[in-house]
Protein backbone atom coordinates (compact mmCIF):
# COMPACT_ATOMS: atom_id res chain seq x y z
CA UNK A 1 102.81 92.38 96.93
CA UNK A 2 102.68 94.29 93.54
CA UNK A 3 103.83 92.67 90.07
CA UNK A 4 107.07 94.99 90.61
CA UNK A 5 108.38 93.36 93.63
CA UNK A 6 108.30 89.98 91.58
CA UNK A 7 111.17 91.46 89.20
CA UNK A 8 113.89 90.25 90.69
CA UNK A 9 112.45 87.02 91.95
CA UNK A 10 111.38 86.30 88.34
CA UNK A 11 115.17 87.16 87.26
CA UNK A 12 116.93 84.70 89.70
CA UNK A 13 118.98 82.30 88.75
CA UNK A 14 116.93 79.88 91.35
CA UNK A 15 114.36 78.13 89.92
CA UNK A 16 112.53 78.41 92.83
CA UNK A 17 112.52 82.03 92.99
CA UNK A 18 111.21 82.49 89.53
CA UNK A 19 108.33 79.56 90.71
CA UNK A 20 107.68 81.90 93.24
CA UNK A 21 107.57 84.77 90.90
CA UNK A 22 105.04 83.54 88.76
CA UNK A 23 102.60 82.37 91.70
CA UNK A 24 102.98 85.89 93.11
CA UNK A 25 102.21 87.32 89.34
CA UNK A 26 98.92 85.09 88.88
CA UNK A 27 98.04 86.03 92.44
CA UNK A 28 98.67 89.76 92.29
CA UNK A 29 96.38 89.62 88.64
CA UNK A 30 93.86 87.53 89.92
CA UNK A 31 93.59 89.64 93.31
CA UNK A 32 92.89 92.85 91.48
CA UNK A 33 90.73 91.79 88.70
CA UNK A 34 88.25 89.67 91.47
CA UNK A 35 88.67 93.48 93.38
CA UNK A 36 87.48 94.90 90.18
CA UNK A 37 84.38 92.38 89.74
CA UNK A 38 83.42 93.46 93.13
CA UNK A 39 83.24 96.72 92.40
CA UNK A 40 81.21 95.89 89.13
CA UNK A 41 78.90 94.18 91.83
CA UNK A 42 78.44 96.97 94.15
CA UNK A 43 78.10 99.87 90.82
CA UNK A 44 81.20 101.38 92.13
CA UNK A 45 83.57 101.29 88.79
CA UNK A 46 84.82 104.60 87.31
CA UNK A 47 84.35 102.90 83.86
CA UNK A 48 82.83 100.55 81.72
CA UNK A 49 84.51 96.95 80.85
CA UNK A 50 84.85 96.04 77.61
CA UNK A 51 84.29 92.12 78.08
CA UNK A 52 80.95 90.52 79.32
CA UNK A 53 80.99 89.78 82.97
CA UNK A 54 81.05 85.98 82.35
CA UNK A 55 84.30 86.59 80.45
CA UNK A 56 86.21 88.04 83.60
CA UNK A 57 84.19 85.07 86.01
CA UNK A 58 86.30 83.34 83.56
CA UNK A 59 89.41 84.40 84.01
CA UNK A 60 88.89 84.53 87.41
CA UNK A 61 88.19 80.50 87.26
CA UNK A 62 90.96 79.54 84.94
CA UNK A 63 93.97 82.42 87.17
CA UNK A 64 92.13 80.38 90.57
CA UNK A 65 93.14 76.83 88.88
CA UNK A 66 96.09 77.61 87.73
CA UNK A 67 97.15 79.28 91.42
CA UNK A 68 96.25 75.81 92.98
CA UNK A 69 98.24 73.99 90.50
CA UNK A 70 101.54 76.08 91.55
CA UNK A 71 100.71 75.43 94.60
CA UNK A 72 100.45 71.76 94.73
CA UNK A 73 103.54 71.89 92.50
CA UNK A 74 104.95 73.82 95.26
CA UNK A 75 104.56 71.69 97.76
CA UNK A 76 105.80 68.31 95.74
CA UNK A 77 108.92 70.48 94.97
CA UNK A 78 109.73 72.10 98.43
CA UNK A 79 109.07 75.54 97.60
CA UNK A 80 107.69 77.85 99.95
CA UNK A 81 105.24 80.12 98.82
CA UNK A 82 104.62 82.17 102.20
């Protein structure tokens, strides 16, 4: 999923849509920016970050909390994520 597939989830009327919309944002960020360490990792970015490395580890940590807080909230509040 990209962040513009989550548009019209995010402007439901359904609460649970827009919960879903903002898991699927958080994911989508946090997939591509881990992708991007990675590639730090292996030498194989086109460019040169801005931020420390410990900075973006994080991110990573605080995106991966907040991720298993939706989904425990998700699961309390029947909403299905999949």
């Amino acid at each position: 999923m990209e962040l513009n597939e989550t548009v019209e989830l995010m402007n439901s009327a359904d609460y649970k849509d827009r919960f879903k919309a903002e898991y699927f944002q958080v994911k989508v960020r946090h997939d591509k920016l881990k992708a991007m360490c990675e590639k730090w990792d292996e030498g194989k970015l086109n460019f040169e970050p801005t931020c420390p490395r410990e900075i973006y580890d994080l991110q990573l940590d605080s995106m991966k909390k907040y991720m298993d807080v939706l989904v425990i909230r998700a699961k309390i509040e029947n909403v299905e994520l999949i």
